[in-house]
Structure formats: structure tokens, C-alpha cells
N, C-alpha and C. Protein backbone atom coordinates (compact mmCIF):
# COMPACT_ATOMS: atom_id res chain seq x y z
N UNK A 1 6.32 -9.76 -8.50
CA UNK A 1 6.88 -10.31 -7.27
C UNK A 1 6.67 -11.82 -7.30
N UNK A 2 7.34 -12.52 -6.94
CA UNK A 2 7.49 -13.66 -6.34
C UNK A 2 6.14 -14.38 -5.56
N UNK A 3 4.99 -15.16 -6.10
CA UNK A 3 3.92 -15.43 -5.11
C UNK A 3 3.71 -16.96 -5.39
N UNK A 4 4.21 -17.86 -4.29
CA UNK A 4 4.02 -19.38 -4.34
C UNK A 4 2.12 -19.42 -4.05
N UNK A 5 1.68 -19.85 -5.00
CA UNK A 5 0.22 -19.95 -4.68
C UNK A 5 -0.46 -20.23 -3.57
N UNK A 6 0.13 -20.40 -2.94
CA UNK A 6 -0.65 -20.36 -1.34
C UNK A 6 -0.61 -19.09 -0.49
N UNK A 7 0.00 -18.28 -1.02
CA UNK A 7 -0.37 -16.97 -0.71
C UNK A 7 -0.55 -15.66 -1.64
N UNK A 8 -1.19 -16.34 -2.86
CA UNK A 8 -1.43 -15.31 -4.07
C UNK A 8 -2.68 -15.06 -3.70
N UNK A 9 -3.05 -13.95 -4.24
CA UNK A 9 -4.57 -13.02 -3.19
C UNK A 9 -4.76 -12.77 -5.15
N UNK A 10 -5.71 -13.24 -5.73
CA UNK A 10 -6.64 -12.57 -7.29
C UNK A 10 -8.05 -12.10 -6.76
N UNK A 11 -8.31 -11.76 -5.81
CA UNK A 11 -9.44 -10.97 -5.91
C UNK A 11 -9.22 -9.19 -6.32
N UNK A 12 -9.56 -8.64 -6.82
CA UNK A 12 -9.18 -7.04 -6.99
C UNK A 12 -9.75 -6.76 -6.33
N UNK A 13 -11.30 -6.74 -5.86
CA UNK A 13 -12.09 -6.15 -4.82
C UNK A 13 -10.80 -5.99 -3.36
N UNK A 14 -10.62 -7.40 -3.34
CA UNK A 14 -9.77 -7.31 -1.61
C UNK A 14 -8.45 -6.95 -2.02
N UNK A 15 -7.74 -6.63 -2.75
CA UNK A 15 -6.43 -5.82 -2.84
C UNK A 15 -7.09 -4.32 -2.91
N UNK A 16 -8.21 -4.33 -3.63
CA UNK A 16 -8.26 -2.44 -4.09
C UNK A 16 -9.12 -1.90 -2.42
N UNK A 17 -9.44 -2.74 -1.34
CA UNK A 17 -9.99 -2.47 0.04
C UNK A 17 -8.33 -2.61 0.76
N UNK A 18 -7.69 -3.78 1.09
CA UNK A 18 -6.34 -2.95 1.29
C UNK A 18 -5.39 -2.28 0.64
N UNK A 19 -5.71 -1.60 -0.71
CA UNK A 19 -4.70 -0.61 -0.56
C UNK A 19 -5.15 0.55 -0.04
N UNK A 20 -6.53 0.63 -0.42
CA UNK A 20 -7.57 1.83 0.67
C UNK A 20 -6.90 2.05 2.14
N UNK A 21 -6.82 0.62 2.19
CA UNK A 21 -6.43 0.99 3.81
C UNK A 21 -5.34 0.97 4.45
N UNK A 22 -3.89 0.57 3.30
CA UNK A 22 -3.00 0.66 3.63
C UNK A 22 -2.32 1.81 2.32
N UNK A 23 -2.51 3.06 2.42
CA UNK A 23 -2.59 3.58 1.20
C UNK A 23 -0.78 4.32 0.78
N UNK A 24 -0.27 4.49 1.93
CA UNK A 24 1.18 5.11 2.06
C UNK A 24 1.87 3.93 1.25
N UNK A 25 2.70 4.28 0.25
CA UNK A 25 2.88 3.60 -1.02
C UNK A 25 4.67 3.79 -1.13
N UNK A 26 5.21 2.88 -1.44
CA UNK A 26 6.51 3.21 -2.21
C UNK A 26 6.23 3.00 -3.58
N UNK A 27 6.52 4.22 -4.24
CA UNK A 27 6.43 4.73 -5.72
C UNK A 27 7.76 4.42 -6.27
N UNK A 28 8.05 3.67 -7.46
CA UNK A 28 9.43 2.85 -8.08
C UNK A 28 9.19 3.58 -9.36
N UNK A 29 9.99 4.35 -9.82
CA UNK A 29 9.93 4.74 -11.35
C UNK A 29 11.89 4.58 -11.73
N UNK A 30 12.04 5.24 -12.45
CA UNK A 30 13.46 5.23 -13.05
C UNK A 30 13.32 6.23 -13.52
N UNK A 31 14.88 7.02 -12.58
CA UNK A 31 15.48 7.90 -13.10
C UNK A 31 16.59 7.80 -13.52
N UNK A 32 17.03 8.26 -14.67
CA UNK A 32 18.31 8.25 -15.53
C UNK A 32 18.74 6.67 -15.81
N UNK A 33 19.56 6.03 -15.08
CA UNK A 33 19.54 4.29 -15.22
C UNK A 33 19.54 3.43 -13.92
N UNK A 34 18.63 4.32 -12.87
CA UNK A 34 18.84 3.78 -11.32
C UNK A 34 17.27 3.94 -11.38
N UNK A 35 16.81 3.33 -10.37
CA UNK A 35 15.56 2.48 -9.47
C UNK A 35 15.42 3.93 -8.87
N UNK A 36 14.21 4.75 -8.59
CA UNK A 36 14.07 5.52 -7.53
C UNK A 36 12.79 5.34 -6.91
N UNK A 37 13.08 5.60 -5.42
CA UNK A 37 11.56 5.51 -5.05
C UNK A 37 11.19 6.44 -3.98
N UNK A 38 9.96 6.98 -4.20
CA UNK A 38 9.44 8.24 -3.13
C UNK A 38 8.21 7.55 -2.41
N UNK A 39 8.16 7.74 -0.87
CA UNK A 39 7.06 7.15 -0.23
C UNK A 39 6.25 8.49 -0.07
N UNK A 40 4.73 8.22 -0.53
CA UNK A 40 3.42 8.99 -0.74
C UNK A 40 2.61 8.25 0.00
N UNK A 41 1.63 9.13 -0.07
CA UNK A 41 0.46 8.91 0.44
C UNK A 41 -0.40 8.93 -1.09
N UNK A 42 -1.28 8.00 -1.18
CA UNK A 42 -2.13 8.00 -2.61
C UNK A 42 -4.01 7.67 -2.57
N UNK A 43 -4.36 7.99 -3.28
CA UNK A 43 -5.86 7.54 -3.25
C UNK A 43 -6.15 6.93 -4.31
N UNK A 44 -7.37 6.36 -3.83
CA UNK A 44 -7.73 5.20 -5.34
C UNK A 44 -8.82 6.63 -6.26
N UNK A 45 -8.95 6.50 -7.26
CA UNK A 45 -9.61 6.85 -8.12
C UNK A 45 -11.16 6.03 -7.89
N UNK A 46 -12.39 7.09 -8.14
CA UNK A 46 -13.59 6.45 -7.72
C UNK A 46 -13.72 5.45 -8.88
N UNK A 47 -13.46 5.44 -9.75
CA UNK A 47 -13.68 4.01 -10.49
C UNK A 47 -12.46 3.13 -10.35
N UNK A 48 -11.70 3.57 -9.36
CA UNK A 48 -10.92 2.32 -8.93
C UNK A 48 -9.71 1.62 -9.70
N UNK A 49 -9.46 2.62 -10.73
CA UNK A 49 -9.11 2.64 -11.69
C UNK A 49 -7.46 3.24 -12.21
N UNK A 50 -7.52 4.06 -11.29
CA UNK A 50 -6.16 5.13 -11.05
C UNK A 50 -5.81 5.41 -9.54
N UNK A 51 -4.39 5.55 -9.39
CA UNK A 51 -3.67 5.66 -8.11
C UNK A 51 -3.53 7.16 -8.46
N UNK A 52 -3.87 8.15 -7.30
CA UNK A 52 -4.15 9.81 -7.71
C UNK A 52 -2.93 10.36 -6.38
N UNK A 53 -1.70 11.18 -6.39
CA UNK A 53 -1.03 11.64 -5.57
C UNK A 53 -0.22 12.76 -6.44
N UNK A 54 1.00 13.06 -5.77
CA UNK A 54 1.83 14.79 -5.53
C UNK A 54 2.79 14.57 -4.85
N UNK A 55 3.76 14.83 -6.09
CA UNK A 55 5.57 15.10 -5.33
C UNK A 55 5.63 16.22 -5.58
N UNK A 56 6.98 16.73 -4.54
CA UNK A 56 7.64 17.45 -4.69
C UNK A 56 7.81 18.22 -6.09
N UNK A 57 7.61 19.44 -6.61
CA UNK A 57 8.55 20.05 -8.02
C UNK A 57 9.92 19.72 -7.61
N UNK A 58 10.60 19.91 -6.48
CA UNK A 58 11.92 19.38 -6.42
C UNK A 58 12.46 18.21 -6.56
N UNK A 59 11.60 16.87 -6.52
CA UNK A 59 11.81 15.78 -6.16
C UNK A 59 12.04 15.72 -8.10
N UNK A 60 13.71 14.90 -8.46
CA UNK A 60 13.85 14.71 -9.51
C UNK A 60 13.23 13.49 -10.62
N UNK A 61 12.34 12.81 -9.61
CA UNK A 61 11.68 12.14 -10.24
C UNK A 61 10.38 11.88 -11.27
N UNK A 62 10.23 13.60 -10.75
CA UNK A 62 9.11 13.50 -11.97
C UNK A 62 9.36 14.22 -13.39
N UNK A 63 10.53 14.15 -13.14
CA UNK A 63 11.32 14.86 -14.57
C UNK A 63 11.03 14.06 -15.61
N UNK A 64 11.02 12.21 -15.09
CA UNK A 64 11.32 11.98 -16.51
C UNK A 64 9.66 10.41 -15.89
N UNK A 65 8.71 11.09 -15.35
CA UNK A 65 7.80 10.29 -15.71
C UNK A 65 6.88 10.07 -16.55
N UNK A 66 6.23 10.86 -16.97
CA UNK A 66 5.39 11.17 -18.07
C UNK A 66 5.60 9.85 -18.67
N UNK A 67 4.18 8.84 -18.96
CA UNK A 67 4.23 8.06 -19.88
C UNK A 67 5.14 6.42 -19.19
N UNK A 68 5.88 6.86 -18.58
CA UNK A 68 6.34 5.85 -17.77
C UNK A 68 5.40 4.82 -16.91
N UNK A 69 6.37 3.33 -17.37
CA UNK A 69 5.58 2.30 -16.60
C UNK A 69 6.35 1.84 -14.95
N UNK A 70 5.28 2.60 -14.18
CA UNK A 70 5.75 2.52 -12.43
C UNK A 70 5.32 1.35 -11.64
N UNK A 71 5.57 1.11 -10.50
CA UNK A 71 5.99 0.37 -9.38
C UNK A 71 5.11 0.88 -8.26
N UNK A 72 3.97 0.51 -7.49
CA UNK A 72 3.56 1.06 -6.36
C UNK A 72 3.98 0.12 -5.54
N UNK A 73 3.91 -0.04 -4.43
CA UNK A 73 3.96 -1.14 -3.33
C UNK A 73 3.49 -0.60 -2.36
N UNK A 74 2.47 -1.17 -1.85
CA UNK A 74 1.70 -1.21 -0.68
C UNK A 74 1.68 -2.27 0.56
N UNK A 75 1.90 -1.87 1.89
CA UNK A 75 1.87 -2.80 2.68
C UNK A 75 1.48 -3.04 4.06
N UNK A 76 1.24 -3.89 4.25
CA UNK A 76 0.18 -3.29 5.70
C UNK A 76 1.05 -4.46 6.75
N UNK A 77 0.77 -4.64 7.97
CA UNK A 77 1.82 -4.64 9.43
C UNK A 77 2.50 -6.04 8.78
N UNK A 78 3.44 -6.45 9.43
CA UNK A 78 4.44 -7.33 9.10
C UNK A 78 5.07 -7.86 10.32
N UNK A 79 5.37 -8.73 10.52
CA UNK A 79 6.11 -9.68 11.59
C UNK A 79 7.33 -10.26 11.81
N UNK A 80 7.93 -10.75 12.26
CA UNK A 80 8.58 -11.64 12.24
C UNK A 80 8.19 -13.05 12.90
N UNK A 81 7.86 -13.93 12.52
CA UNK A 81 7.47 -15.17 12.43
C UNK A 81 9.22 -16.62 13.22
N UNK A 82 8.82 -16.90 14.80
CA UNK A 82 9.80 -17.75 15.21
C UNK A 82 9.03 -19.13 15.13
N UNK A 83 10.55 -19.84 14.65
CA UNK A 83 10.31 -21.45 14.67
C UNK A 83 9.60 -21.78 15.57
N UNK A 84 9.59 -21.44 17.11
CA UNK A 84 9.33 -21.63 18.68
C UNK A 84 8.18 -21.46 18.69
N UNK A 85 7.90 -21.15 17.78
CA UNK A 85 5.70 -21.07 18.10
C UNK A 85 4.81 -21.93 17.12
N UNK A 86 5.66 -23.02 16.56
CA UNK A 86 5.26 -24.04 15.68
C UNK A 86 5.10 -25.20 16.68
N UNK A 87 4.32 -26.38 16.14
CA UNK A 87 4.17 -27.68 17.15
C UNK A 87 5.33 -28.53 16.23
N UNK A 88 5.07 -27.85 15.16
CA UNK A 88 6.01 -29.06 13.82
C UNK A 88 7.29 -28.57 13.51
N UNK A 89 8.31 -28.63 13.70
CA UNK A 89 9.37 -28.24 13.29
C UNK A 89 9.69 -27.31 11.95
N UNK A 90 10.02 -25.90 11.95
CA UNK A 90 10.33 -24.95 10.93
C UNK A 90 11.28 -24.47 11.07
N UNK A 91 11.35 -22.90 10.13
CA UNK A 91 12.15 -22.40 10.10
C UNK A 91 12.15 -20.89 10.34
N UNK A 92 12.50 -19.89 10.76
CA UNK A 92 12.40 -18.43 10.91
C UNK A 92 11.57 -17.97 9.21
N UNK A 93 10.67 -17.17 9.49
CA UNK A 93 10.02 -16.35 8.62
C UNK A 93 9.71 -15.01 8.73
N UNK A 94 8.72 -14.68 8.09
CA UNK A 94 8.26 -13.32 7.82
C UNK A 94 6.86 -13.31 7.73
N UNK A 95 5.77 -13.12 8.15
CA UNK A 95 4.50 -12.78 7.63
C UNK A 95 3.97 -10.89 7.36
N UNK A 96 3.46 -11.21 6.09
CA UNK A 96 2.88 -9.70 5.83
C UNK A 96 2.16 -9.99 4.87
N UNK A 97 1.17 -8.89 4.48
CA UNK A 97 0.43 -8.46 3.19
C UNK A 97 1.00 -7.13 2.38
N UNK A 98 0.97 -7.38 1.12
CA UNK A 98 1.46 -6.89 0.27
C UNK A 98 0.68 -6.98 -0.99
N UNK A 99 0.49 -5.35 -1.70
CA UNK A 99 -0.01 -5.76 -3.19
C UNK A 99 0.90 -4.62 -4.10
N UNK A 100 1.22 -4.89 -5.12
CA UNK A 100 2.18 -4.43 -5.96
C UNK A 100 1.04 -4.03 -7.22
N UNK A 101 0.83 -2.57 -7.76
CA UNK A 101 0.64 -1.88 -8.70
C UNK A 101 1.45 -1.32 -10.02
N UNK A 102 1.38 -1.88 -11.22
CA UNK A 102 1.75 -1.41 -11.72
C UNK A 102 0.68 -0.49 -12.82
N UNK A 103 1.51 0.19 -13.21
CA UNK A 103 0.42 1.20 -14.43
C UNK A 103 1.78 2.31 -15.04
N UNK A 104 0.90 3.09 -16.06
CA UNK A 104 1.66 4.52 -16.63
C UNK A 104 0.89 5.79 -15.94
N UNK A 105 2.49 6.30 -16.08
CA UNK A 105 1.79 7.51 -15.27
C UNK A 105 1.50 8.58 -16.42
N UNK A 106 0.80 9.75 -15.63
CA UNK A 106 0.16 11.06 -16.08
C UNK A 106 0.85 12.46 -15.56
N UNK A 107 1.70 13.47 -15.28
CA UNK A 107 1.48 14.29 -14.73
C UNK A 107 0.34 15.12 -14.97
N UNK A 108 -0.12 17.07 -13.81
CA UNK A 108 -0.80 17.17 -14.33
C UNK A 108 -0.45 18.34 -12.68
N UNK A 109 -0.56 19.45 -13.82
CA UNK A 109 -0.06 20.85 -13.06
C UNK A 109 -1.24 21.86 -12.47
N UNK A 110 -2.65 21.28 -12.77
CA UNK A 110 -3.87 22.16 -12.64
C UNK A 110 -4.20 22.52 -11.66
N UNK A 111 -4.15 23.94 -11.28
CA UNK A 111 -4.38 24.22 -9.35
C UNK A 111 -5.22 23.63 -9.00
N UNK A 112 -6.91 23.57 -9.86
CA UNK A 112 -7.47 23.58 -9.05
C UNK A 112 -7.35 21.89 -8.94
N UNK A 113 -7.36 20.79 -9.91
CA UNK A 113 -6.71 19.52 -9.52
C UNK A 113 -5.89 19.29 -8.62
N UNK A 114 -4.64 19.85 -8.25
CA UNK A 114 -3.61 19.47 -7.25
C UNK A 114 -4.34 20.02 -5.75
N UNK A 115 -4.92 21.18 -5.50
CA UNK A 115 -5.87 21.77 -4.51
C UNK A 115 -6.89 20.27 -4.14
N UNK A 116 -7.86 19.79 -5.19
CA UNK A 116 -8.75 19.12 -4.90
C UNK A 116 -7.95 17.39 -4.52
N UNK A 117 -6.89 17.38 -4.88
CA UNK A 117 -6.22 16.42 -4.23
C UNK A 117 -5.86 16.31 -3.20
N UNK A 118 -4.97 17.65 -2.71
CA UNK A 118 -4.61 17.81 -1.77
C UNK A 118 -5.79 17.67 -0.65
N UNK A 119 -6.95 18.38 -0.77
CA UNK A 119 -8.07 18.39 0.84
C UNK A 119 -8.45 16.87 0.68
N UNK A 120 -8.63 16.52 -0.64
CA UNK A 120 -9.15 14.59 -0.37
C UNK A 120 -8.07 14.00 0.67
N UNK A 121 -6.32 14.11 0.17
CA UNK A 121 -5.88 13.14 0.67
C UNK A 121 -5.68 13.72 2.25
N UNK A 122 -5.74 15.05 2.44
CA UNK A 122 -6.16 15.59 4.00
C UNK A 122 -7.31 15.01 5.07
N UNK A 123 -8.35 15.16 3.60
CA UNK A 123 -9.75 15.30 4.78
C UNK A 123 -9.94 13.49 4.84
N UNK A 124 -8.99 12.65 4.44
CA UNK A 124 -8.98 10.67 4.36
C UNK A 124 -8.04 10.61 5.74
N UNK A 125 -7.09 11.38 5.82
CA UNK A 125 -6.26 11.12 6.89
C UNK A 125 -6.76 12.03 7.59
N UNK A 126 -7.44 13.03 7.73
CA UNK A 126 -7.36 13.69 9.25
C UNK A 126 -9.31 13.25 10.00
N UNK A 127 -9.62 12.41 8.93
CA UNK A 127 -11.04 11.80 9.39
C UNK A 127 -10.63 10.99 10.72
N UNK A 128 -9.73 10.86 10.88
CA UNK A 128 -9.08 9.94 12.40
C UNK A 128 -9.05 10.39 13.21
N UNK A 129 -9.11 11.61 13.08
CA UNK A 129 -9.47 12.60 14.27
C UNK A 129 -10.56 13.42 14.69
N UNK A 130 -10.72 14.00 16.13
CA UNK A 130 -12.18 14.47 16.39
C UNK A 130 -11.31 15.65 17.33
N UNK A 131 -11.37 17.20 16.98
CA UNK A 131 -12.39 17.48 15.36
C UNK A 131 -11.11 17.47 14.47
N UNK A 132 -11.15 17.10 13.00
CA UNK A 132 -10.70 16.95 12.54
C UNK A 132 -10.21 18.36 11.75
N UNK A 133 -8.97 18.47 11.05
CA UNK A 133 -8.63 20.28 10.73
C UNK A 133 -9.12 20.29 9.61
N UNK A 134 -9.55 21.12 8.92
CA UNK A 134 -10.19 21.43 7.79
C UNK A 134 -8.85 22.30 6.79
N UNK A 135 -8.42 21.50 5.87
CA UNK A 135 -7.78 22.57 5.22
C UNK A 135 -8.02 23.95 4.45
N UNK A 136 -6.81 24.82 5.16
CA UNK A 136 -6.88 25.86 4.80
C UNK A 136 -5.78 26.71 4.89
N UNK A 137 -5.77 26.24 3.23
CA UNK A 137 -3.77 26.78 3.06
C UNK A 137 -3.77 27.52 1.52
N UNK A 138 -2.57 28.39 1.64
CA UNK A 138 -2.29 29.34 0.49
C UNK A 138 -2.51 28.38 -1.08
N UNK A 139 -3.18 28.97 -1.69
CA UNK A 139 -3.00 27.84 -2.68
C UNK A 139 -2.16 28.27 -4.03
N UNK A 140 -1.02 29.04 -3.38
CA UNK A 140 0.31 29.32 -3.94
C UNK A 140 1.31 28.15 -3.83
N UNK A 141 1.07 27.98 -2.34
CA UNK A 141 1.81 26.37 -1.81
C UNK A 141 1.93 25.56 -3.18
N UNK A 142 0.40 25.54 -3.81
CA UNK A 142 0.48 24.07 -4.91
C UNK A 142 1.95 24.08 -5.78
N UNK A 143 2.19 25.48 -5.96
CA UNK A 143 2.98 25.60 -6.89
C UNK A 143 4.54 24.46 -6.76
N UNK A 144 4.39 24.04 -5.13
CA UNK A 144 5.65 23.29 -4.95
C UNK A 144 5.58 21.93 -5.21
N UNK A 145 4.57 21.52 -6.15
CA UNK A 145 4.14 19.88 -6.38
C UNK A 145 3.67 19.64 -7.69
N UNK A 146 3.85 18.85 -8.14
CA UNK A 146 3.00 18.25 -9.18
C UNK A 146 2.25 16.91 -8.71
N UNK A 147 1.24 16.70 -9.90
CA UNK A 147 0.15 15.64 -9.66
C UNK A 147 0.76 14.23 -10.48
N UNK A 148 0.20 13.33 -9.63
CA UNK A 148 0.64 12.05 -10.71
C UNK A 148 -0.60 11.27 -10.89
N UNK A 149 -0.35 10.57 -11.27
CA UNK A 149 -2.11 9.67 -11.95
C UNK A 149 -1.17 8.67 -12.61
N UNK A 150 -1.69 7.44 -11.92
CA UNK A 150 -1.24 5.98 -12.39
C UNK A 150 -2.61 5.07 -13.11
N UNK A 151 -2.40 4.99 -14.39
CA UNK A 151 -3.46 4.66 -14.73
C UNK A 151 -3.04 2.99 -14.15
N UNK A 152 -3.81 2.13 -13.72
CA UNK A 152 -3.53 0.83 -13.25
C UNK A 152 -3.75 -0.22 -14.45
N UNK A 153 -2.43 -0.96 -14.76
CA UNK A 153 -2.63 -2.21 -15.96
C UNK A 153 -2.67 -3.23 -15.20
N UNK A 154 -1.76 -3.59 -13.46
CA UNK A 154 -1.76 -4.95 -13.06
C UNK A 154 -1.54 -4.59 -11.70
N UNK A 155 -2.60 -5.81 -10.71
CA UNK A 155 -2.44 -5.18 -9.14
C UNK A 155 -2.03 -7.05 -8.97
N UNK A 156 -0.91 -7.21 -8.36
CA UNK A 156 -0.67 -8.37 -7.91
C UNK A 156 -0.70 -8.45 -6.62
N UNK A 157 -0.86 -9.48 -5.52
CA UNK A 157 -1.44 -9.57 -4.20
C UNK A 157 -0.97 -10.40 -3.16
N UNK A 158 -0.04 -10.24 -2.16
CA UNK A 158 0.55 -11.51 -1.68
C UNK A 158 0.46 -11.54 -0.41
N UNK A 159 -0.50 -12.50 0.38
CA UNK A 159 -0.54 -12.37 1.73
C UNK A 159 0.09 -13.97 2.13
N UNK A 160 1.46 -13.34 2.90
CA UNK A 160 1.85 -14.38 3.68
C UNK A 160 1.54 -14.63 5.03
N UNK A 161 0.61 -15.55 5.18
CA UNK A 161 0.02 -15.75 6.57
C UNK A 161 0.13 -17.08 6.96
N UNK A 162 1.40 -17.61 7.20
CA UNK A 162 1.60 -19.02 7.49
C UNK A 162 0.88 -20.14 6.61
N UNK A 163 0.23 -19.70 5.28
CA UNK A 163 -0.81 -20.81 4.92
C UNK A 163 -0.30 -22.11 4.44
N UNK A 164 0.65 -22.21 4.92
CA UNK A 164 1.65 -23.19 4.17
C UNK A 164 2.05 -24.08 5.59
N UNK A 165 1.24 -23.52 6.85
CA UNK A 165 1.65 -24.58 7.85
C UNK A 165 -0.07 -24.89 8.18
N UNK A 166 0.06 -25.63 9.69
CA UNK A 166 -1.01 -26.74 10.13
C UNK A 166 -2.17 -25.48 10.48
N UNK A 167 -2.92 -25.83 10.66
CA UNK A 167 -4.22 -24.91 11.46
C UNK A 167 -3.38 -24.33 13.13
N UNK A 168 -2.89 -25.67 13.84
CA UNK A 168 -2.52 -25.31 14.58
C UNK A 168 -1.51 -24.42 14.83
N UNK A 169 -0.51 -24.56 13.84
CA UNK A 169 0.39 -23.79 14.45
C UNK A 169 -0.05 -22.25 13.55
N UNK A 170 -0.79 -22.68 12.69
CA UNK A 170 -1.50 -20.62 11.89
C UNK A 170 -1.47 -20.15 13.51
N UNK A 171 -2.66 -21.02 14.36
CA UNK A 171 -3.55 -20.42 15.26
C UNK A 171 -2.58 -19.78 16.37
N UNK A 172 -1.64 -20.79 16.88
CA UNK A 172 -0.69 -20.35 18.09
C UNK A 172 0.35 -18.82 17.09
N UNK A 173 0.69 -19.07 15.84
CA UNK A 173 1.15 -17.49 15.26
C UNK A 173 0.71 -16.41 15.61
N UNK A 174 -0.80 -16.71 15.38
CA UNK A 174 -1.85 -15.56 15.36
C UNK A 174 -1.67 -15.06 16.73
N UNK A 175 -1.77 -16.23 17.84
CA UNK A 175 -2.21 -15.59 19.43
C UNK A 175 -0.73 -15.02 19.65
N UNK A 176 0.32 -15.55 19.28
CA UNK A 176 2.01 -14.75 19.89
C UNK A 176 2.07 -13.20 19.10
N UNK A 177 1.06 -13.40 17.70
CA UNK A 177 1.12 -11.87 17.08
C UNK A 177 0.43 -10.88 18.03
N UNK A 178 -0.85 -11.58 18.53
CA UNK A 178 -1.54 -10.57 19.10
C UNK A 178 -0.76 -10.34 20.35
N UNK A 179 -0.19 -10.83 20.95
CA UNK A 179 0.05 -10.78 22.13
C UNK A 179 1.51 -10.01 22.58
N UNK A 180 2.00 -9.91 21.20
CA UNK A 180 3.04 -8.97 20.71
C UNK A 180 2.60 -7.62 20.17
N UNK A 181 1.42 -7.64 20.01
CA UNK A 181 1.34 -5.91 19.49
C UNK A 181 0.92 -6.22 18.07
N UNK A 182 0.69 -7.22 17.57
CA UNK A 182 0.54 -7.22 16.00
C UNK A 182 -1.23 -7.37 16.23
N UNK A 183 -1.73 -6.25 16.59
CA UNK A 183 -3.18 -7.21 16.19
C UNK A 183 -4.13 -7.82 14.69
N UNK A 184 -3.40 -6.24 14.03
CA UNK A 184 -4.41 -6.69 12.85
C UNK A 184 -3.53 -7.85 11.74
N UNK A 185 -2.46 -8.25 12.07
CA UNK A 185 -1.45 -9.04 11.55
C UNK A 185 -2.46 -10.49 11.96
N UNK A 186 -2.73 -10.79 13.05
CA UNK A 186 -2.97 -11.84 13.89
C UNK A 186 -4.68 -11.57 13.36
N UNK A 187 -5.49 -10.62 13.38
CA UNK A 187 -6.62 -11.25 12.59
C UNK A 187 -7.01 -11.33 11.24
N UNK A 188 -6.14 -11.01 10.01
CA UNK A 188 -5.55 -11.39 9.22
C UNK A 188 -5.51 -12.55 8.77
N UNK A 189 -4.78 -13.19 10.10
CA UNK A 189 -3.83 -14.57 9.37
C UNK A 189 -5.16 -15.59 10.18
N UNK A 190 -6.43 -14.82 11.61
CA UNK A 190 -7.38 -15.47 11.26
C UNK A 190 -8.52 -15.95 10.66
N UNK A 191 -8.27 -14.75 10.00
CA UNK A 191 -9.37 -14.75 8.84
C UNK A 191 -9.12 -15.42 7.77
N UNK A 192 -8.08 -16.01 7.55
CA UNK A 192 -7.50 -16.43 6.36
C UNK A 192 -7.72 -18.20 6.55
N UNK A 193 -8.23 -18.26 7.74
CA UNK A 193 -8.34 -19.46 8.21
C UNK A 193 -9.47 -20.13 8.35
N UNK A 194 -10.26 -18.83 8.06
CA UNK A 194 -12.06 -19.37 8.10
C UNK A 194 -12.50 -17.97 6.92
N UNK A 195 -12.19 -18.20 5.88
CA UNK A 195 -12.96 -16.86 5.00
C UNK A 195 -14.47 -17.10 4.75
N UNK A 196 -14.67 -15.97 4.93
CA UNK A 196 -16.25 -15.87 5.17
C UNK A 196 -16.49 -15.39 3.74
């Protein structure tokens, strides 16, 4: 992707903590001679190392992954950014965070693997809740998915958070984000302004 250095993010620690936390992914592989992409839900691998998820057996995309070099994209809240909240004269934008994964993939048909995937990426999302459901499902079901495993070669990182304008006008962004509903957009772009 495209990253003018003022908003290129090279830490891996803080891309591999937001993709944790922004983990619902558009998956880019190629099928036949077209671009395809399936939105998942994915987990990091405990060494941090592999993107671990499950399509569809129907979904025609994993026909021809095996060995293939894929596309994740991850992204967390996004804005729209008006001239009208600058002191200095601009132009209409966009602010968001974004990190782009690439790697080769793995399939991998093993019940009890696709099972032990499945309650991780359950018991990560239903921890948000109190009480939370405990899965407990036919584990014939698996039969309708396969596993993927992205081994990771390159995580690129792009947070656009105004850093390319004054303090002041970051700051007045931040307060019209929050005040619009964007909160974690708006502490984001203040944190980016005093990193600790």
C-alpha cells in the first residue's frame, strides 16, 4: 500500500496489538485471473507468527490456495475528515488505521484443528459478553469448512491521523471525532500526538 512516511507505523509489536483488536480481515487471494476476497474473522498465532481462520468448503476460494501468496487487510474505525475543522486552510480527507498482511497460505482439514479453532475464535468474541455461550455444536458441522494458516512474510502499517497537519488542528479533529461518535478514532489520533 501506498504509506507517505508520516503515517507509516514499523513497529510489529503495535500492528500485531491492532490486528488483535481489529481482527475481522478482508482475505485477497486469486481465483482463476480475478482478485477475490472473503471477510473472516482470524486469530494471531501464539508466536505471532501465523494468521489462523475457516471458509466455507463452498466458498471457491480455497480451491486454488494452497501455497499461495495472500492479502489480509485489517482495519479499525475510519472517518471522514472536513476542511471546516482546520484553523489552516485544507482539503477533505479520510482518517483511519490500517495494516496489510501478507504471507502463504496452508490449508488443513483436521477435525480436531478446525474444532479447536473454531471455540478459540468463539470463546475471543463471545468474551464480550456476560455470561458468555460456551460452544457446543455437532462437530459434523466442521465438515462445512476448511482451515487456513497464513504463514506471515510482511505486515505493513498505515495510520492516517492528520499527522501531516498543526497540533492544533490534529486536536480540534480529534474533539469533532469524538463528538461525532468516533471515539476510539479521536484517541488514536491523540495518542499519536503525545506517544508514550
Amino acid at each position: 500500500m501506498y504509506i507517505p512516511k508520516h503515517f507509516d507505523v514499523s513497529d510489529q509489536n503495535e500492528l500485531l496489538s491492532f490486528i488483535a483488536a481489529n481482527s475481522f480481515g478482508q482475505f485477497i487471494s486469486k481465483v482463476g485471473e480475478r482478485p477475490f476476497c472473503t471477510h473472516l474473522p482470524f486469530l494471531l498465532s501464539e508466536d505471532k507468527e501465523k494468521l489462523i481462520g475457516h471458509l466455507a468448503i463452498q466458498n471457491p476460494q480455497h480451491l486454488e490456495l494452497e501455497g499461495q501468496e495472500v492479502l489480509v487487510i485489517f482495519q479499525g474505525e475510519h472517518a471522514y475528515i472536513s476542511p471546516s475543522w482546520y484553523a489552516a486552510p485544507g482539503v477533505p480527507t479520510w482518517n483511519y488505521q490500517a495494516a496489510h498482511v501478507y504471507g502463504r497460505v496452508s490449508l488443513f482439514n483436521s477435525t480436531e484443528r478446525l474444532k479447536q479453532v473454531v471455540e478459540s475464535l468463539t470463546l475471543k468474541y463471545e468474551s464480550a459478553f456476560n455470561p458468555p455461550w460456551v460452544p457446543e455444536f455437532n462437530p459434523s458441522l466442521l465438515n462445512a469448512i476448511v482451515g487456513v494458516e497464513i504463514t506471515i512474510s510482511e505486515i505493513q502499517g498505515k495510520y492516517k491521523l492528520s499527522q501531516n497537519r498543526s497540533e492544533q488542528d490534529r486536536l480540534e479533529v480529534a474533539n469533532r471525532l469524538n463528538g461525532l461518535g468516533h471515539e476510539k478514532l479521536a484517541v488514536a489520533m491523540k495518542s499519536a500526538l503525545d506517544p508514550q
